[in-house]
N, C-alpha and C. Protein backbone atom coordinates (compact mmCIF):
# COMPACT_ATOMS: atom_id res chain seq x y z
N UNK A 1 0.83 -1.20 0.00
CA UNK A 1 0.00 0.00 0.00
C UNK A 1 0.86 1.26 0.00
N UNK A 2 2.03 1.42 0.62
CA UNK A 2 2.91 2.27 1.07
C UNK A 2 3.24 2.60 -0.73
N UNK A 3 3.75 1.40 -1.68
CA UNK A 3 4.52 2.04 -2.58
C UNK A 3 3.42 2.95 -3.32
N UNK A 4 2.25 2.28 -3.12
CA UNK A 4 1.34 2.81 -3.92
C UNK A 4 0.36 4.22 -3.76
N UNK A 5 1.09 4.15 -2.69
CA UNK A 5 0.54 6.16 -2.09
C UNK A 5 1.47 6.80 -2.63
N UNK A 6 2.82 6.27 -2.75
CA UNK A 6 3.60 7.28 -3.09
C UNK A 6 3.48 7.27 -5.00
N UNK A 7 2.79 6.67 -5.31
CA UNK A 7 2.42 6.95 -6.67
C UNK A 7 1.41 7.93 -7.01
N UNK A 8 0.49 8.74 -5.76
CA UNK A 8 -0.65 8.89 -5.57
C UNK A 8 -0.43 10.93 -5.50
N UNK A 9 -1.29 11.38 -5.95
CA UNK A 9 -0.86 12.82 -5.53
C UNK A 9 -2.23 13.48 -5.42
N UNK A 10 -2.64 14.55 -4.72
CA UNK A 10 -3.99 15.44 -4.37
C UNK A 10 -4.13 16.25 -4.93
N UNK A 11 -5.13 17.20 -5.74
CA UNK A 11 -4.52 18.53 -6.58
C UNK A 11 -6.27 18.88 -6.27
N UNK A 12 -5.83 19.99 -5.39
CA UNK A 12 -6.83 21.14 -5.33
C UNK A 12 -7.09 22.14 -6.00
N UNK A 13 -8.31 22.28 -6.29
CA UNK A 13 -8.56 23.83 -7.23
C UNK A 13 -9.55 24.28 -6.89
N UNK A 14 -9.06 25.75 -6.20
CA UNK A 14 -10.20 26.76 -5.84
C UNK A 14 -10.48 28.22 -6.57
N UNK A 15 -11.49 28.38 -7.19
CA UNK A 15 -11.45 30.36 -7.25
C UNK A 15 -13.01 30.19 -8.56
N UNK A 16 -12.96 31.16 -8.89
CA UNK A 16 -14.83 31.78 -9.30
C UNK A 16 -14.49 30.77 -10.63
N UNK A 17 -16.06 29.81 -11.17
CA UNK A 17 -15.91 29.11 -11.81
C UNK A 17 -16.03 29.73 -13.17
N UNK A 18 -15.93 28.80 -14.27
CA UNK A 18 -15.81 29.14 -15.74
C UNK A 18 -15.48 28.36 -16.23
N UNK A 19 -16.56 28.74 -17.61
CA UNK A 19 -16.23 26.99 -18.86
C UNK A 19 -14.56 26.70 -19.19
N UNK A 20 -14.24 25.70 -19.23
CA UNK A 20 -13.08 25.13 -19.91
C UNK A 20 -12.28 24.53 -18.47
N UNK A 21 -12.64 25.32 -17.62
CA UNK A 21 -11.70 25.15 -16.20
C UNK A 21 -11.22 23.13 -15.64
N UNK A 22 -12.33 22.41 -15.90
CA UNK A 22 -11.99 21.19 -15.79
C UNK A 22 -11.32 20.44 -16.88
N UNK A 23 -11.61 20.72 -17.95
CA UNK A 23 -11.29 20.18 -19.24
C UNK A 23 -9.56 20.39 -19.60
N UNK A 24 -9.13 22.15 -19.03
CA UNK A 24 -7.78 22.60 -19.04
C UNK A 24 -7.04 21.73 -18.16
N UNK A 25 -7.66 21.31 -16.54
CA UNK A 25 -6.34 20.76 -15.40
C UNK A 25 -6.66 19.19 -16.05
N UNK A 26 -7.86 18.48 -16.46
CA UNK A 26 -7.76 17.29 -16.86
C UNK A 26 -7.16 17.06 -18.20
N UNK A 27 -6.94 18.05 -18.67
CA UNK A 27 -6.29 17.81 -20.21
C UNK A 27 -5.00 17.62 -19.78
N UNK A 28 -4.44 18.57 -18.92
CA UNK A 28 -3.24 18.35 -18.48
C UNK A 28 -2.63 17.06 -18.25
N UNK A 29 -3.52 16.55 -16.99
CA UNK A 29 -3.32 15.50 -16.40
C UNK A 29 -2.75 14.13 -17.77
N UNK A 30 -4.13 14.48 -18.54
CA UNK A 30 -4.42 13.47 -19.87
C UNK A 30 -2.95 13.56 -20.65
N UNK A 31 -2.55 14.69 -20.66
CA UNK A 31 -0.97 14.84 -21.68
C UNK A 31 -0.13 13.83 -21.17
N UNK A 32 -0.02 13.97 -19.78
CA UNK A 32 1.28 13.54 -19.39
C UNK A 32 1.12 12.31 -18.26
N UNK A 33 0.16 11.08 -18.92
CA UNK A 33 -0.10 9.97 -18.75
C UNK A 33 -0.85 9.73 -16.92
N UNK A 34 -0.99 10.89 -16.43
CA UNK A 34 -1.69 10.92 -14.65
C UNK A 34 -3.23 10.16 -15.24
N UNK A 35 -3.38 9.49 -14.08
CA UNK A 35 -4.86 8.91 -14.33
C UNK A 35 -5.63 9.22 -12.74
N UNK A 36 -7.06 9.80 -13.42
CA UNK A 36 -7.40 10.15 -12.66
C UNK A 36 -7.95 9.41 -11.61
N UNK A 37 -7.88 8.95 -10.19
CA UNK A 37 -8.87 7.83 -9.28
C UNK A 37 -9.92 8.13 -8.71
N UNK A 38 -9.71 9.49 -8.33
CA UNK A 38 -11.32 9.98 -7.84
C UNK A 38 -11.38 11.54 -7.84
N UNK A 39 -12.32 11.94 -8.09
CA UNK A 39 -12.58 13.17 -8.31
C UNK A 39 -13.99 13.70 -8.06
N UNK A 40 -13.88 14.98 -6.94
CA UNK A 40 -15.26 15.53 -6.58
C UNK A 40 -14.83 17.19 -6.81
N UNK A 41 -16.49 17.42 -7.12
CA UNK A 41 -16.22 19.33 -7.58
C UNK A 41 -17.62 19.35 -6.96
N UNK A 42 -17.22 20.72 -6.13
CA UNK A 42 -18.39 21.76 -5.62
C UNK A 42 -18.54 22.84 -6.50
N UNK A 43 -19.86 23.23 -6.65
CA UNK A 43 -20.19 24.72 -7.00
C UNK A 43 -20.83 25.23 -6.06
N UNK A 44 -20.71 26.63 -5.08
CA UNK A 44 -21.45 26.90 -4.35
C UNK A 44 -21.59 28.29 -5.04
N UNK A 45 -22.44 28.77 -5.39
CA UNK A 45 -23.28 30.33 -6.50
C UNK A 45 -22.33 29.98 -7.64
N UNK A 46 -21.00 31.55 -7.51
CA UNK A 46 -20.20 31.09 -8.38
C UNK A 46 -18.46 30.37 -7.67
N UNK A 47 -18.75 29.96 -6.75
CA UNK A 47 -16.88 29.51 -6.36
C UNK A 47 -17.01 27.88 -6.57
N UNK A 48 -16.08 27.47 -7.44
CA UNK A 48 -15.74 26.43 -7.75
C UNK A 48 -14.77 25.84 -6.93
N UNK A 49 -14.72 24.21 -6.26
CA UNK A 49 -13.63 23.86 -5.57
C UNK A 49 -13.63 22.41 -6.40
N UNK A 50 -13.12 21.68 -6.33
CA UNK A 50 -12.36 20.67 -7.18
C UNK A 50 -11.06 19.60 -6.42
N UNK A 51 -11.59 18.35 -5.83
CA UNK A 51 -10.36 17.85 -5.28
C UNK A 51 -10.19 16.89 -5.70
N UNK A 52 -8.96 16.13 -6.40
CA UNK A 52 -8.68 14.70 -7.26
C UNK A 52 -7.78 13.78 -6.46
N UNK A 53 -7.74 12.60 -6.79
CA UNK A 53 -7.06 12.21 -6.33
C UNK A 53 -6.15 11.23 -7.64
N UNK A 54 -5.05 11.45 -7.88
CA UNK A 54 -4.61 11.11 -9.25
C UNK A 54 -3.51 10.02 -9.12
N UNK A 55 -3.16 8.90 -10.10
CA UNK A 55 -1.93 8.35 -10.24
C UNK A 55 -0.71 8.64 -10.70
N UNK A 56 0.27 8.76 -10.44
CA UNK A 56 1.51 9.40 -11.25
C UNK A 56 2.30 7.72 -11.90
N UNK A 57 2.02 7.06 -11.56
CA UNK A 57 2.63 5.77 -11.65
C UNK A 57 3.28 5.84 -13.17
N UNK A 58 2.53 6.21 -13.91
CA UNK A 58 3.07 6.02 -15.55
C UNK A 58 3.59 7.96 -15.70
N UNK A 59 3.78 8.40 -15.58
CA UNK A 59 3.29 9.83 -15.36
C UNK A 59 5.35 9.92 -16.42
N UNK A 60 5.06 10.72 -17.94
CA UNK A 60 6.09 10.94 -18.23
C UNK A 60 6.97 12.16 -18.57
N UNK A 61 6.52 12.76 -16.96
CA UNK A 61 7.38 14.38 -16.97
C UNK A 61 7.37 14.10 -15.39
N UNK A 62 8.57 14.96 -15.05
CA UNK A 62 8.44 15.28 -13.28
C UNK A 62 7.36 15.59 -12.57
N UNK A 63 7.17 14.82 -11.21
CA UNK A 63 6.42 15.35 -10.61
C UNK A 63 6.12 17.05 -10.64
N UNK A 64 7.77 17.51 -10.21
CA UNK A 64 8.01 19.16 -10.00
C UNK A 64 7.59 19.88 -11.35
N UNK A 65 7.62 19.36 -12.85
CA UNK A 65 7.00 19.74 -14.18
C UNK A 65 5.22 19.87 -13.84
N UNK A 66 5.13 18.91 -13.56
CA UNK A 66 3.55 18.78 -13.84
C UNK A 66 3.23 19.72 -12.58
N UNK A 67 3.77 19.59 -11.60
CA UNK A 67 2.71 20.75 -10.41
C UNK A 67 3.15 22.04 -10.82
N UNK A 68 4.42 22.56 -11.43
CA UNK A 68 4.48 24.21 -12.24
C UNK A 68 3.37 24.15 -13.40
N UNK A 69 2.83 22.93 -14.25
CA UNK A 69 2.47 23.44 -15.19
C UNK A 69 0.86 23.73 -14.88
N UNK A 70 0.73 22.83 -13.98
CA UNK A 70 -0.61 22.90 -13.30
C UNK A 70 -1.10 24.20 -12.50
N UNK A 71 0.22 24.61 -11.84
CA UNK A 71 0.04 26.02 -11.00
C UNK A 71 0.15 26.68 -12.30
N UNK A 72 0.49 27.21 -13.59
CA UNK A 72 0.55 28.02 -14.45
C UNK A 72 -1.12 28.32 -15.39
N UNK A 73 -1.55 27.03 -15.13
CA UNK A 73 -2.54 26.85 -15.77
C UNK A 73 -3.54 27.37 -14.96
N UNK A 74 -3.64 27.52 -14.02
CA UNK A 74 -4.49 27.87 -12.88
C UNK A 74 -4.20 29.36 -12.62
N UNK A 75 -3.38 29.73 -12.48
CA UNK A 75 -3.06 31.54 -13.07
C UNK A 75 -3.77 31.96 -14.30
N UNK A 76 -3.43 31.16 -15.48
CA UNK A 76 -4.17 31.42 -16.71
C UNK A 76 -5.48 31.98 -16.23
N UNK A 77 -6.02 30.92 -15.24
CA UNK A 77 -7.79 30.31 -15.26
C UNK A 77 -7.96 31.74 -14.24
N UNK A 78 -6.98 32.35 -13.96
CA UNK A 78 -7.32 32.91 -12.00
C UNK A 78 -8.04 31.74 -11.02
N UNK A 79 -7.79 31.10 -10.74
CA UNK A 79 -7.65 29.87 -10.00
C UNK A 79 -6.60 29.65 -9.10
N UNK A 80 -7.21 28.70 -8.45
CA UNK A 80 -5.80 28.38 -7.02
C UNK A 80 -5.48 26.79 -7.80
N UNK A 81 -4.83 26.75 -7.71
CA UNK A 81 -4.31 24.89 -8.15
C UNK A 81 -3.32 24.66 -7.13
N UNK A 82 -3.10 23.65 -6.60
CA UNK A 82 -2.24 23.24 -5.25
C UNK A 82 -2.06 21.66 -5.66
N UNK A 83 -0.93 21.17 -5.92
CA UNK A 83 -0.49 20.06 -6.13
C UNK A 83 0.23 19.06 -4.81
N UNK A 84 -0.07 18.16 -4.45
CA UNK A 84 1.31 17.47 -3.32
C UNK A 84 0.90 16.09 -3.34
N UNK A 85 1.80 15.72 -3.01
CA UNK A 85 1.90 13.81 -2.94
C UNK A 85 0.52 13.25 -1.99
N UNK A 86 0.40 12.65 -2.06
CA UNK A 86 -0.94 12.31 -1.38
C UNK A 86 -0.39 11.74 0.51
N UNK A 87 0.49 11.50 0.40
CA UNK A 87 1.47 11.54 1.96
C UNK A 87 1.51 12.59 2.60
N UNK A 88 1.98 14.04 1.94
CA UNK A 88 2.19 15.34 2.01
C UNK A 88 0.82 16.02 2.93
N UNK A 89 -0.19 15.57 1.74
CA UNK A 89 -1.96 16.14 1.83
C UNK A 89 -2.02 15.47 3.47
N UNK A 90 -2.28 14.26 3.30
CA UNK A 90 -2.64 13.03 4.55
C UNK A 90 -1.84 13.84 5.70
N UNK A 91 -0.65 14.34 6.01
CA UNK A 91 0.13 14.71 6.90
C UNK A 91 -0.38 15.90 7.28
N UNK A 92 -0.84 17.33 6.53
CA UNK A 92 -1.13 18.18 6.79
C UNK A 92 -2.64 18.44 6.90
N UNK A 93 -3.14 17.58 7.12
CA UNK A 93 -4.90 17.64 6.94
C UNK A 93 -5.79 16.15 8.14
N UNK A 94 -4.55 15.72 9.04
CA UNK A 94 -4.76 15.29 9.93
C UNK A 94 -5.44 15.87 11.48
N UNK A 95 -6.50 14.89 11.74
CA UNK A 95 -7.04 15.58 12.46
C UNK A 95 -6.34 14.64 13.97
């Protein structure tokens, strides 16, 4: 189970919603072989939140590539995008 968390990463996205916004961070994902395992999105009026839970296992760019390109893309969007290992998330979100 252990190796397989560390294949595992969390990617949050928060800020005012708009068309293309899922299609842009999942296209991403889609480029560079991440598969997605679970994924939930809120709309509350207009603020969009978005939390995945993704595989990197086949994944053929750096971790550190894909969370800049993801944070870049999310600037594009005015969006928050927040990338970390799914160990990282689990550690700081312990209750």
């Amino acid at each position: 189970m252990e190796q397989e968390e560390s294949n595992r990463i969390v990617i949050t996205v928060l800020g005012e919603d708009k068309v293309g916004l899922v299609a842009k961070i999942t296209g991403i994902l889609a480029e560079h072989e991440a598969n997605i395992i679970d994924i939930t999105q809120t709309l509350l009026q207009d603020l969009f939140s978005m939390i995945m839970l993704v595989n990197i296992e086949e994944l053929n760019t750096s971790f550190e590539e894909l969370q800049q390109e993801l944070k870049e893309a999310g600037e594009e969007l005015n969006v928050k995008v927040k990338t970390q290992h799914e160990d990282v998330f689990r550690y700081m979100h312990r209750v």
